[in-house]
PDB file of N, CA and C in Angstrom:
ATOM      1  N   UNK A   1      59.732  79.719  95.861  1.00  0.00           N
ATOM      2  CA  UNK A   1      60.363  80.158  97.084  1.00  0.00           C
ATOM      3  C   UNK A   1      61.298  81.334  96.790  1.00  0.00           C
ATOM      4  N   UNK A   2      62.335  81.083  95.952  1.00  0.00           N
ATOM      5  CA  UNK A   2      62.989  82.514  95.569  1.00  0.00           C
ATOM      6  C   UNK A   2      62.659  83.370  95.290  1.00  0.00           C
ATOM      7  N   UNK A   3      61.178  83.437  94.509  1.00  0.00           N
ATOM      8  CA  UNK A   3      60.910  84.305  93.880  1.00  0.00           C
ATOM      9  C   UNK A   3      59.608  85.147  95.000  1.00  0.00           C
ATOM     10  N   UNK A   4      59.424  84.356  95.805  1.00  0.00           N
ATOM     11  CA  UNK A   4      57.972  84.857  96.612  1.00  0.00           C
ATOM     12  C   UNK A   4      56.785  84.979  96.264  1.00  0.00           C
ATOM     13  N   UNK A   5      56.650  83.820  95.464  1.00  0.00           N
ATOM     14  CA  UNK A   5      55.709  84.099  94.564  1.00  0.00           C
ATOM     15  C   UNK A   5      54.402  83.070  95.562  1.00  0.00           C
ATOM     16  N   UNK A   6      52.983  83.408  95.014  1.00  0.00           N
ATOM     17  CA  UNK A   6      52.148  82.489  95.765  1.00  0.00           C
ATOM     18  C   UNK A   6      52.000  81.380  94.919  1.00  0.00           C
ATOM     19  N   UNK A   7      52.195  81.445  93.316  1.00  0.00           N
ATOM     20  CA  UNK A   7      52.187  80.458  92.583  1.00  0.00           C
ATOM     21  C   UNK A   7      53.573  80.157  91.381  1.00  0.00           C
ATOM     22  N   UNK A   8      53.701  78.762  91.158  1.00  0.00           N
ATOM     23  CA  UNK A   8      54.700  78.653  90.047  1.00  0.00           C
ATOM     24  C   UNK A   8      54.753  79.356  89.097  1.00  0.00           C
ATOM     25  N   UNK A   9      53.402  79.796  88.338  1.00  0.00           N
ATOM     26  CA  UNK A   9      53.097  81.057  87.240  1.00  0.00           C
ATOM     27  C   UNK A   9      54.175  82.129  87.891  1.00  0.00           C
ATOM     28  N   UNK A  10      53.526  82.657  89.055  1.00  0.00           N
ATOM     29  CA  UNK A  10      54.355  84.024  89.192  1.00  0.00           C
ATOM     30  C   UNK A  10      56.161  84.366  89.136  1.00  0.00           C
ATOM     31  N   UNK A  11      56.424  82.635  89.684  1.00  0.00           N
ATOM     32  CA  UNK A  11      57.643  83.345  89.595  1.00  0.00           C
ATOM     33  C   UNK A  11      58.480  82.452  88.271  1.00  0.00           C
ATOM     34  N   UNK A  12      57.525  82.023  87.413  1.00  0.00           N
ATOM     35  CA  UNK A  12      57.662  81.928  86.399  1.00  0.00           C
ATOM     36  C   UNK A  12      58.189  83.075  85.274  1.00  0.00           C
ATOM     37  N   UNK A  13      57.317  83.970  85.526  1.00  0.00           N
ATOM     38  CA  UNK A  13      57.266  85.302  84.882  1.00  0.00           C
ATOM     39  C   UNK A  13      58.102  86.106  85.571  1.00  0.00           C
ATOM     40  N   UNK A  14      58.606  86.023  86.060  1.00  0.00           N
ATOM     41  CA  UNK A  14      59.430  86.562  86.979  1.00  0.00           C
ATOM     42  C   UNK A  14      60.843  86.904  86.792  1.00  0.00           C
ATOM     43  N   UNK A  15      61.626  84.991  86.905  1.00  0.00           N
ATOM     44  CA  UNK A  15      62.446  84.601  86.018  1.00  0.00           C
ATOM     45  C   UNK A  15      62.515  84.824  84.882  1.00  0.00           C
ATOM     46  N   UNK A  16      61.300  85.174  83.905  1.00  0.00           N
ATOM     47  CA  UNK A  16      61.736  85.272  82.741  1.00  0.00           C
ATOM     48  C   UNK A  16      62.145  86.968  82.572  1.00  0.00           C
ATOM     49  N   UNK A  17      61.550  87.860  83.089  1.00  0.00           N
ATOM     50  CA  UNK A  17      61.588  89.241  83.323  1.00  0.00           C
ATOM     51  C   UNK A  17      62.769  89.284  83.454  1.00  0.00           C
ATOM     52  N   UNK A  18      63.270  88.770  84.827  1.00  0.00           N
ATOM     53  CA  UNK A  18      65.039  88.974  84.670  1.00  0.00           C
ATOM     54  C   UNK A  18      66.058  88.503  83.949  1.00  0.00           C
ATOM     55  N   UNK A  19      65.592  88.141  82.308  1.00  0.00           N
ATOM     56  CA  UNK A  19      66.553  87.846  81.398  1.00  0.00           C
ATOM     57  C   UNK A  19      66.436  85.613  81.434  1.00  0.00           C
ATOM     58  N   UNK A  20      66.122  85.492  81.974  1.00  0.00           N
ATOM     59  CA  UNK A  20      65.730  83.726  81.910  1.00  0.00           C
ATOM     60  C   UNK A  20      65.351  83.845  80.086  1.00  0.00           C
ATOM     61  N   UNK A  21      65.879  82.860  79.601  1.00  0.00           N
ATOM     62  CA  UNK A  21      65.152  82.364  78.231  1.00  0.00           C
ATOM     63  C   UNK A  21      64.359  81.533  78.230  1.00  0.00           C
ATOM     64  N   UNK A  22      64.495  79.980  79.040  1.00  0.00           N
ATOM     65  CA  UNK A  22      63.697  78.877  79.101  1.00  0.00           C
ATOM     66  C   UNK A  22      63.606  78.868  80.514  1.00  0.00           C
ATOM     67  N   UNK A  23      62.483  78.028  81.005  1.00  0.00           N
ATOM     68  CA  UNK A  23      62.368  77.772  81.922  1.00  0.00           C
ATOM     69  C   UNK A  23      61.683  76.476  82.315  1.00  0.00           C
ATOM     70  N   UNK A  24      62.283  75.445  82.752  1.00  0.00           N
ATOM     71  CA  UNK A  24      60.882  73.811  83.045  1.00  0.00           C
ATOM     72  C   UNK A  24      60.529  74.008  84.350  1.00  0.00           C
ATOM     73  N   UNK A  25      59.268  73.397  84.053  1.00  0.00           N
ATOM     74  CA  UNK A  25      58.636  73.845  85.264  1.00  0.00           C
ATOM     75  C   UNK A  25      58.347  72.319  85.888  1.00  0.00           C
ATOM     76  N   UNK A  26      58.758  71.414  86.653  1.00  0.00           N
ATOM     77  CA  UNK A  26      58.387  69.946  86.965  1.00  0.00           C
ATOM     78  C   UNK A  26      57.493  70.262  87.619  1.00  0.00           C
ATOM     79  N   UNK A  27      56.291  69.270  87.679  1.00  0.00           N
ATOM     80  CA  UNK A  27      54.631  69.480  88.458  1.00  0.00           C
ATOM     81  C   UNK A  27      54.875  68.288  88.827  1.00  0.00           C
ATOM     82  N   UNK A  28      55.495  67.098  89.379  1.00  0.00           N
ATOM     83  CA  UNK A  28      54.700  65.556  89.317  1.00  0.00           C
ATOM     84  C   UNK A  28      54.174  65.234  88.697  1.00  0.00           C
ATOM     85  N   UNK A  29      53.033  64.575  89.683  1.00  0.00           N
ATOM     86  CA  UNK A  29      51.818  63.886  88.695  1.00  0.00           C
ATOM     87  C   UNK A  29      51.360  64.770  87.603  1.00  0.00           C
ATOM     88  N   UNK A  30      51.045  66.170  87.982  1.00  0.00           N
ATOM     89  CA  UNK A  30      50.363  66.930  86.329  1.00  0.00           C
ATOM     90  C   UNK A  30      51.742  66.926  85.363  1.00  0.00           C
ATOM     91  N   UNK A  31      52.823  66.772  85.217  1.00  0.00           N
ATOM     92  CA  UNK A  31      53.717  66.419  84.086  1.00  0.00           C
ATOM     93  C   UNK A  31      54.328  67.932  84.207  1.00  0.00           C
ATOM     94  N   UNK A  32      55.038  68.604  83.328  1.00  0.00           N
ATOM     95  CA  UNK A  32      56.162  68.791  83.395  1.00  0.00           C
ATOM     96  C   UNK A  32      55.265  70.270  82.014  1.00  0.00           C
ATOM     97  N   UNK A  33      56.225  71.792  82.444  1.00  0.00           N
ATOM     98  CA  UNK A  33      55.865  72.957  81.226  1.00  0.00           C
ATOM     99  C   UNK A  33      57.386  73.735  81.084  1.00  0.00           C
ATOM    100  N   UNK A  34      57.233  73.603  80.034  1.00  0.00           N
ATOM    101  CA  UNK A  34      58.706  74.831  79.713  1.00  0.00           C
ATOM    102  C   UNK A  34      58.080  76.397  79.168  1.00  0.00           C
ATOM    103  N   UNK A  35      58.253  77.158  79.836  1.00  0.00           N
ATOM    104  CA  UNK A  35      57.791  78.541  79.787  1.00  0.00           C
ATOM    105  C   UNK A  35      59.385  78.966  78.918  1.00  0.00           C
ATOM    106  N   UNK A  36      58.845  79.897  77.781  1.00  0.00           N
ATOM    107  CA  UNK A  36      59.567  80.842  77.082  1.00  0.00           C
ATOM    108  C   UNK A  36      59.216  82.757  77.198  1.00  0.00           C
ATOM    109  N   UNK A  37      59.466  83.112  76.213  1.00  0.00           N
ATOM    110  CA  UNK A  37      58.811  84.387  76.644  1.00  0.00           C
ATOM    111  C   UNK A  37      57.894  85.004  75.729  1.00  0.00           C
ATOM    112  N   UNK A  38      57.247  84.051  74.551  1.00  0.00           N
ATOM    113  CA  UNK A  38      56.275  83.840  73.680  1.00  0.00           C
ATOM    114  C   UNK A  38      55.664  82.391  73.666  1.00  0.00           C
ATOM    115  N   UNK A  39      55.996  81.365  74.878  1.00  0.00           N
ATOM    116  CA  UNK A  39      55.542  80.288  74.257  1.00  0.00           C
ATOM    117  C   UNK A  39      55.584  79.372  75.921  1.00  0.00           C
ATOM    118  N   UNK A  40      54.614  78.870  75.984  1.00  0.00           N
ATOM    119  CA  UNK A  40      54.314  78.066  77.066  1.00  0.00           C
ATOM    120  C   UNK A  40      54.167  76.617  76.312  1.00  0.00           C
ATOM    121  N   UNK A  41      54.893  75.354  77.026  1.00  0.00           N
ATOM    122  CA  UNK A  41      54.480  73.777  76.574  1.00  0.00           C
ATOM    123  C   UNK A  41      54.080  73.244  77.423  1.00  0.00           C
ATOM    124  N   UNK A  42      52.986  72.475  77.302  1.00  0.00           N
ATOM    125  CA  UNK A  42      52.457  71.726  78.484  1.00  0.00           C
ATOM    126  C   UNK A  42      52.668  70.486  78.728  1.00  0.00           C
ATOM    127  N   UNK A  43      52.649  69.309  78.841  1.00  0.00           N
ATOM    128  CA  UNK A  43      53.118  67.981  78.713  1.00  0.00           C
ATOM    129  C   UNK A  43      52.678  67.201  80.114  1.00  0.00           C
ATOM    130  N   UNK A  44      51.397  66.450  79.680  1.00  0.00           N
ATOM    131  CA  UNK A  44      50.603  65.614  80.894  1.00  0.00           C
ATOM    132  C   UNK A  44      52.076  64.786  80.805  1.00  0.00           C
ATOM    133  N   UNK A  45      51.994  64.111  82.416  1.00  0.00           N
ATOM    134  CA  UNK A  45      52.460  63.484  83.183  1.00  0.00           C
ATOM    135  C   UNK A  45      51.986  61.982  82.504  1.00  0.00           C
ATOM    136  N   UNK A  46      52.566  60.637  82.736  1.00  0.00           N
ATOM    137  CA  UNK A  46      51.548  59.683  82.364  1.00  0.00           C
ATOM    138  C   UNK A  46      51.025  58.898  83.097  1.00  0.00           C
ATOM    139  N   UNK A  47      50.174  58.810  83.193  1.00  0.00           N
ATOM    140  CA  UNK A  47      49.911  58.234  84.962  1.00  0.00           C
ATOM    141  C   UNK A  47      50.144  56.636  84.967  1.00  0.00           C
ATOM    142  N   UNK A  48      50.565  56.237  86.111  1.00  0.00           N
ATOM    143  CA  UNK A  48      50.991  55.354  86.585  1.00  0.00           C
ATOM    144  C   UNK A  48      51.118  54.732  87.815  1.00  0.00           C
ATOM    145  N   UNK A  49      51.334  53.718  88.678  1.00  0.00           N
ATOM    146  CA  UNK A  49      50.899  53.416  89.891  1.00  0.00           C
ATOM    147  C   UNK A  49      52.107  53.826  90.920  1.00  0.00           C
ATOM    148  N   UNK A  50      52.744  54.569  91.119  1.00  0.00           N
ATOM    149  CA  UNK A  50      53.914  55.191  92.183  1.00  0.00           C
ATOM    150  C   UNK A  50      53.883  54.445  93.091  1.00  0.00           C
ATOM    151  N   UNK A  51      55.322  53.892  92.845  1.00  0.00           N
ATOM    152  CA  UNK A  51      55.581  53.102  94.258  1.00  0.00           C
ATOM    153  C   UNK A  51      56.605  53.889  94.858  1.00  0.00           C
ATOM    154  N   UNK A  52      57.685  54.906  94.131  1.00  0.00           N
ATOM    155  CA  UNK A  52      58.340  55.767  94.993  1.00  0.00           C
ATOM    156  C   UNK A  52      59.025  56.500  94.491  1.00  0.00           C
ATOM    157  N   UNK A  53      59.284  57.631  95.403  1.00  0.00           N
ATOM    158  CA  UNK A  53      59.681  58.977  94.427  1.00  0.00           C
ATOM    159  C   UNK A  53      60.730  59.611  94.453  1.00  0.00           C
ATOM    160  N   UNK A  54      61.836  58.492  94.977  1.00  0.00           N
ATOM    161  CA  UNK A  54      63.171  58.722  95.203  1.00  0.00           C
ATOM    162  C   UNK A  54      63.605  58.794  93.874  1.00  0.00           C
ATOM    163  N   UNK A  55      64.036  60.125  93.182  1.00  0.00           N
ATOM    164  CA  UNK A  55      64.703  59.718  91.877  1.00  0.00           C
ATOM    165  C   UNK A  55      63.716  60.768  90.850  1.00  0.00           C
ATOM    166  N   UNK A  56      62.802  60.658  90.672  1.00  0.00           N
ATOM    167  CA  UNK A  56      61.716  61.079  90.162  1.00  0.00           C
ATOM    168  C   UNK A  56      62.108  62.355  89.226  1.00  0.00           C
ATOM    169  N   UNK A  57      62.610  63.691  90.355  1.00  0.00           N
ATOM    170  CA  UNK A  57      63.009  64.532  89.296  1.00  0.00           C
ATOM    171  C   UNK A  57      64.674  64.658  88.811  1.00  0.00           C
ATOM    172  N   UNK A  58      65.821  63.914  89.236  1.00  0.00           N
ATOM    173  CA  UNK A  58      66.960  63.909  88.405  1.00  0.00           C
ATOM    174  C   UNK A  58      66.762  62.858  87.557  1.00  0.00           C
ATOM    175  N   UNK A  59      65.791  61.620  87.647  1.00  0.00           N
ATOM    176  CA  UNK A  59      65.539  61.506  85.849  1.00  0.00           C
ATOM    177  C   UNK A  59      64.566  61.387  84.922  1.00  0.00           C
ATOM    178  N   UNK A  60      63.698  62.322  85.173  1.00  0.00           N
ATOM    179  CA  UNK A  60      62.867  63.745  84.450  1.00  0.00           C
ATOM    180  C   UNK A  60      64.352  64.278  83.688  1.00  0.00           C
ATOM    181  N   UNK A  61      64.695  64.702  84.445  1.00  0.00           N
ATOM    182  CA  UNK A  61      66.303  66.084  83.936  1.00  0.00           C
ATOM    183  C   UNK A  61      66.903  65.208  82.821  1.00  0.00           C
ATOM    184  N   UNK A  62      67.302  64.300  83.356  1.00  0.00           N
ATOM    185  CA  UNK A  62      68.299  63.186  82.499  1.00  0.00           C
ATOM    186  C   UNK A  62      67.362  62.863  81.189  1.00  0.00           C
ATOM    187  N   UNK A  63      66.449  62.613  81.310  1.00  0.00           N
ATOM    188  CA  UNK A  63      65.555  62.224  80.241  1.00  0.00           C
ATOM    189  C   UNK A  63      65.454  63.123  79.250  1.00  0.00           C
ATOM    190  N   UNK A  64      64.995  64.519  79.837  1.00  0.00           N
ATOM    191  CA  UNK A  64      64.498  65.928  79.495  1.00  0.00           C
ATOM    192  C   UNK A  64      66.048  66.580  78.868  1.00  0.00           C
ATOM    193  N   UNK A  65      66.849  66.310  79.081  1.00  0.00           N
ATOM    194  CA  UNK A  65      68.251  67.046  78.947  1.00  0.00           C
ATOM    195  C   UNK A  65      68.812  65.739  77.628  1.00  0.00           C
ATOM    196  N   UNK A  66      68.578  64.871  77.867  1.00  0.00           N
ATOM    197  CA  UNK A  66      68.792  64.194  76.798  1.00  0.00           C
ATOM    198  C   UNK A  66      68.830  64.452  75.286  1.00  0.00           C
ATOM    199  N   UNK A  67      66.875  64.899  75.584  1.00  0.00           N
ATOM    200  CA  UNK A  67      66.371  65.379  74.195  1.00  0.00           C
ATOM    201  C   UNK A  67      66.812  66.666  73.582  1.00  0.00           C
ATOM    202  N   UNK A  68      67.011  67.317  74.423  1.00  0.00           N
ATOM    203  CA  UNK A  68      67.646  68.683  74.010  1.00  0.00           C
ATOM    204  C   UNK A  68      68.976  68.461  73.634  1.00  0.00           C
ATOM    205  N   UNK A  69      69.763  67.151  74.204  1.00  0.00           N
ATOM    206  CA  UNK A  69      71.337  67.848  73.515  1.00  0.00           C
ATOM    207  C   UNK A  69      71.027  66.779  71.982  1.00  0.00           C
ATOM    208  N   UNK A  70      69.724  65.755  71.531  1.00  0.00           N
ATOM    209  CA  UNK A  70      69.547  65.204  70.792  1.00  0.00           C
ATOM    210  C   UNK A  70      68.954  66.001  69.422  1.00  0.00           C
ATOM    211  N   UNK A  71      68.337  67.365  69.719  1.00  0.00           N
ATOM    212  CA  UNK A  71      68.097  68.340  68.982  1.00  0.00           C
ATOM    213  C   UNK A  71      66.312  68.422  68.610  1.00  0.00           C
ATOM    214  N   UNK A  72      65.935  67.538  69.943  1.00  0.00           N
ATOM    215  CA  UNK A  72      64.661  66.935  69.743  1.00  0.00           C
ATOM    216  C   UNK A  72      63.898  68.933  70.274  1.00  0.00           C
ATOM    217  N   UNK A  73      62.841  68.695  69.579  1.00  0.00           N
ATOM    218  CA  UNK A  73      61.550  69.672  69.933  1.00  0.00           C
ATOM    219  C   UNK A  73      61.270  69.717  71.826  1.00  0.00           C
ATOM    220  N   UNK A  74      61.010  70.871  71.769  1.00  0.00           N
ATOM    221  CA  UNK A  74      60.569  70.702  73.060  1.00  0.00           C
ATOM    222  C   UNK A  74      60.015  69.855  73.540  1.00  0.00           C
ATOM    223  N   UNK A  75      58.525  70.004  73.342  1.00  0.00           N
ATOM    224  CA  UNK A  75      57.585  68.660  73.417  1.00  0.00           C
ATOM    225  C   UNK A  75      58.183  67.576  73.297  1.00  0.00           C
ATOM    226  N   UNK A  76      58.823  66.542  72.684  1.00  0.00           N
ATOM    227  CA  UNK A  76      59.538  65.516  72.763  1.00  0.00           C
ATOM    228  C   UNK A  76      59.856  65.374  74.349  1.00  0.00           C
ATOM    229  N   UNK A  77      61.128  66.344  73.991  1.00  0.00           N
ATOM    230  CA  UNK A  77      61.935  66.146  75.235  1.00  0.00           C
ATOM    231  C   UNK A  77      61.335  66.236  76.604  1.00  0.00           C
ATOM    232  N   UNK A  78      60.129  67.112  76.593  1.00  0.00           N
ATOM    233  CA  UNK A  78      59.103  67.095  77.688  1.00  0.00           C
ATOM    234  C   UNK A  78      58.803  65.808  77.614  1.00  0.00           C
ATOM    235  N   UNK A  79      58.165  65.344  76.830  1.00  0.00           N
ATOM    236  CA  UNK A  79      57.382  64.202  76.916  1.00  0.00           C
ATOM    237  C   UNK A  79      58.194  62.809  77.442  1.00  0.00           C
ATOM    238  N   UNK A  80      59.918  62.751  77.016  1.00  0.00           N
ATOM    239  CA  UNK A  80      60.693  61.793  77.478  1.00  0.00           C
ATOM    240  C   UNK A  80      61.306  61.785  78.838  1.00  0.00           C
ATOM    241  N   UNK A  81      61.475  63.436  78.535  1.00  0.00           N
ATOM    242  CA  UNK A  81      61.984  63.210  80.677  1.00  0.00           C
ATOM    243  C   UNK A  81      60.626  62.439  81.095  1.00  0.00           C
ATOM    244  N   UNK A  82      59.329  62.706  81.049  1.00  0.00           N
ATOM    245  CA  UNK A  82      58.407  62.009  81.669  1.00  0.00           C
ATOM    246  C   UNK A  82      57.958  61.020  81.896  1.00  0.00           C
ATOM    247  N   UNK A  83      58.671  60.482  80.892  1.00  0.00           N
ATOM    248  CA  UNK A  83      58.603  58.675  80.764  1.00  0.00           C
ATOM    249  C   UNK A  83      59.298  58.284  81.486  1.00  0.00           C
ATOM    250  N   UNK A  84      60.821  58.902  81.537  1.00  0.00           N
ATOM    251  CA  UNK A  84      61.706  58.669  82.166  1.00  0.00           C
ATOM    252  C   UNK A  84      61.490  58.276  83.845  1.00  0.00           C
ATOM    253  N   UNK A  85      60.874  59.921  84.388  1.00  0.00           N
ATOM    254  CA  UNK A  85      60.199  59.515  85.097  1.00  0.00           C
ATOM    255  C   UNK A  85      59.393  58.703  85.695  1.00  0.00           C
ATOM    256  N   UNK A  86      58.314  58.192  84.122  1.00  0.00           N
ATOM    257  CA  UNK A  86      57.412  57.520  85.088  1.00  0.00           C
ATOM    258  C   UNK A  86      57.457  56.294  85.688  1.00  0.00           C
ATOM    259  N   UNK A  87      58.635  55.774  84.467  1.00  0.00           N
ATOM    260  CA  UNK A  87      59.229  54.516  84.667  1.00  0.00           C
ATOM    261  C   UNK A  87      59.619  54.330  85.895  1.00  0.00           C
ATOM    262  N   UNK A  88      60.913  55.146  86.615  1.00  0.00           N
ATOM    263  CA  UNK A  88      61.480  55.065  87.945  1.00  0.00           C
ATOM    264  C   UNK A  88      60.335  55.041  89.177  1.00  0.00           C
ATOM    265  N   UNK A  89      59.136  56.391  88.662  1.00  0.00           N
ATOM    266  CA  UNK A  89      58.740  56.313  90.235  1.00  0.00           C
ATOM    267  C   UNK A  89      57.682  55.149  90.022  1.00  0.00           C
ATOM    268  N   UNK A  90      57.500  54.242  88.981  1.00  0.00           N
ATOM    269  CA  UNK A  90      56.437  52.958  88.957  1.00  0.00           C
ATOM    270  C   UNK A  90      57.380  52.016  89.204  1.00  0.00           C
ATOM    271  N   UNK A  91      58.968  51.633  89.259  1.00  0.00           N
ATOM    272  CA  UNK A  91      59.438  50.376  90.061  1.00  0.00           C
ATOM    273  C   UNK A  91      59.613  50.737  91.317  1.00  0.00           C
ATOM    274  N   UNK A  92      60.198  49.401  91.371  1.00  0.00           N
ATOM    275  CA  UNK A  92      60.012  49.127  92.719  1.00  0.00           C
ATOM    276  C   UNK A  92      61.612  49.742  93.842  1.00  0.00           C
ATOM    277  N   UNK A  93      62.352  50.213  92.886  1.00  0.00           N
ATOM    278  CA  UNK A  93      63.278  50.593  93.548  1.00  0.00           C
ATOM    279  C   UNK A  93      63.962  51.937  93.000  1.00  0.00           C
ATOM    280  N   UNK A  94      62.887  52.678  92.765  1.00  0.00           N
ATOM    281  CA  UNK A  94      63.838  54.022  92.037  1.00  0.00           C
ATOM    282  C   UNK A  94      64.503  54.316  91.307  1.00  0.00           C
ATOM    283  N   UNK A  95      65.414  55.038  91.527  1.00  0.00           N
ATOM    284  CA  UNK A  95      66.426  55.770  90.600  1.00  0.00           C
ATOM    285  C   UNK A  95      67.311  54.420  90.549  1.00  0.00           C
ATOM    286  N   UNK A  96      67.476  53.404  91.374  1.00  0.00           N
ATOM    287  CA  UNK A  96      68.850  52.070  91.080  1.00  0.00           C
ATOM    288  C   UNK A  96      67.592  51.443  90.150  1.00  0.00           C
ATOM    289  N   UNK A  97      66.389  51.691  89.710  1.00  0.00           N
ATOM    290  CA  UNK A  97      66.046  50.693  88.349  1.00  0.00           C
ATOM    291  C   UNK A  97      65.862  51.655  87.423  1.00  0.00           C
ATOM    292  N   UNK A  98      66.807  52.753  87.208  1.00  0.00           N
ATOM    293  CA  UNK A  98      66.555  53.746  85.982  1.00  0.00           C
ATOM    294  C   UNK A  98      66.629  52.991  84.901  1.00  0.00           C
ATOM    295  N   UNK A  99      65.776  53.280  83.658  1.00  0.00           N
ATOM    296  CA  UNK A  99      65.451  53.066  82.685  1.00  0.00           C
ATOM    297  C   UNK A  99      66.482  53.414  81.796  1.00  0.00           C
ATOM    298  N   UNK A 100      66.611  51.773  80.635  1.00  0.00           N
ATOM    299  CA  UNK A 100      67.121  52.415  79.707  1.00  0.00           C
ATOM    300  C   UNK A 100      66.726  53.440  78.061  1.00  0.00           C
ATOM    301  N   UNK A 101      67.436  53.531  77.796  1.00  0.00           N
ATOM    302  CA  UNK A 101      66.517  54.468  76.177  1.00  0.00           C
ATOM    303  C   UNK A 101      65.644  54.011  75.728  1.00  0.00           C
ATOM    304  N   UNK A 102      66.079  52.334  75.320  1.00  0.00           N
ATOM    305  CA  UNK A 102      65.121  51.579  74.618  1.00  0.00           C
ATOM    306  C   UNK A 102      63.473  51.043  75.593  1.00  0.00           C
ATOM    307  N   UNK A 103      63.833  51.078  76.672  1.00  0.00           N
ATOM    308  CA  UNK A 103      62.863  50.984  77.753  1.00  0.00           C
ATOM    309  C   UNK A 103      62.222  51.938  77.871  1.00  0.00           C
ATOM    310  N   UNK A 104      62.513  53.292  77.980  1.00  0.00           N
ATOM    311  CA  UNK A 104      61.847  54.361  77.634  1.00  0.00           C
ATOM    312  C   UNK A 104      61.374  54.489  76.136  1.00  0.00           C
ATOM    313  N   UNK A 105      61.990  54.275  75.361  1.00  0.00           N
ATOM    314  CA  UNK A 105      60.904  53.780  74.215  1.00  0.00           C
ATOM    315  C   UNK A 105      59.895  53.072  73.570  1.00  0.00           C
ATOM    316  N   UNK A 106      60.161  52.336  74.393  1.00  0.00           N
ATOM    317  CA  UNK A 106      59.387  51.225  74.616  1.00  0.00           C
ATOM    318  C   UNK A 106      57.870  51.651  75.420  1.00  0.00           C
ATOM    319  N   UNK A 107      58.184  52.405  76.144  1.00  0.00           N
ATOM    320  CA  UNK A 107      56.617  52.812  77.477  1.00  0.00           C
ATOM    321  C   UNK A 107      56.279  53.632  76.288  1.00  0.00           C
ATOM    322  N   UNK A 108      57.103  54.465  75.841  1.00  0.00           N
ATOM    323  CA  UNK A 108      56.376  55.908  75.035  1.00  0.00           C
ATOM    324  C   UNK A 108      55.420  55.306  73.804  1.00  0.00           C
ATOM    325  N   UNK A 109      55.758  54.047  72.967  1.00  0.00           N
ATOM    326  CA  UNK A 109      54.756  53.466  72.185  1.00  0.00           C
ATOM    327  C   UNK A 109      53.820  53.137  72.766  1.00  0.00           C
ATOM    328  N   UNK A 110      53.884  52.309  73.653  1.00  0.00           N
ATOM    329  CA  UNK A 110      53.301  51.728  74.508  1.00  0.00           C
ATOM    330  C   UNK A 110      51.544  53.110  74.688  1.00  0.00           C
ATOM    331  N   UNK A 111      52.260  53.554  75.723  1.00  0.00           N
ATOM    332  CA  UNK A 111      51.646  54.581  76.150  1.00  0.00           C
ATOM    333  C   UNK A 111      50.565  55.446  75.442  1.00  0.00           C
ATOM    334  N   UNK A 112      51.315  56.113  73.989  1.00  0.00           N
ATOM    335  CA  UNK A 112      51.094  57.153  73.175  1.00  0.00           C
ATOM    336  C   UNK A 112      50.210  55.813  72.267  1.00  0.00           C
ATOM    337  N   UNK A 113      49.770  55.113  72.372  1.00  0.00           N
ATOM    338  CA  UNK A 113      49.463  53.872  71.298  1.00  0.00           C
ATOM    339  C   UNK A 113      47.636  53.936  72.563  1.00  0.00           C
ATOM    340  N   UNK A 114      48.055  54.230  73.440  1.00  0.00           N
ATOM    341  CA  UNK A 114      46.579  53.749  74.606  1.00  0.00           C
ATOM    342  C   UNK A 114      45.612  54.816  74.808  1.00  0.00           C
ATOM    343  N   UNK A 115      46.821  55.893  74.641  1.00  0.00           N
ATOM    344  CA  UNK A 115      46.663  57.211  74.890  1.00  0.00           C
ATOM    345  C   UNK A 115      45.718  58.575  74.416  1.00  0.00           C
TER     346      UNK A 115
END
């Protein structure tokens, strides 16, 4: 929308043109990309049965912001906001059943073990 762009790409590149260093890009269900200005990350979503999506992307952020002040790799931290995520929008009550660390660690074995 700010950018006028017809797609997230465009004003992807956009942002980065005007001095942006990182950029996440939240998709939902397709999961979550951090655009640099040599380096794109991609990070599937994990699918799961959505019961609601109150919450969904402040803890993505929380998850995702976590890993970064933890010194984790991009990818990681992509990959944990998403859990984070997927956890909340698969209960039954949102963001009031946010997940804890170990619960989110818990899906990510889980998951990455099926996966």
């Amino acid at each position: 929308v700010l950018t006028h762009g017809r797609r997230w790409q465009d004003g992807a590149k956009q942002a980065l043109a005007a001095g942006v260093r990182q950029l996440v890009i939240k998709q939902g269900a397709a999961g979550s990309t951090l655009w640099a200005e040599k380096q794109q990350i991609h990070v599937p979503a994990f699918k799961v049965a959505s019961n609601i999506s109150v919450g969904a992307g402040d803890s993505f952020n929380a998850g995702f912001l976590y890993g970064v002040q933890q010194g984790w790799e991009w990818e990681q931290a992509l990959r944990f906001g998403n859990a984070t995520a997927a956890l909340v929008v698969s209960g039954s009550r949102g963001i009031l059943d946010s997940p804890t660390f170990l619960q989110v660690e818990s899906f990510l074995h889980a998951k990455l073990r099926t996966e």
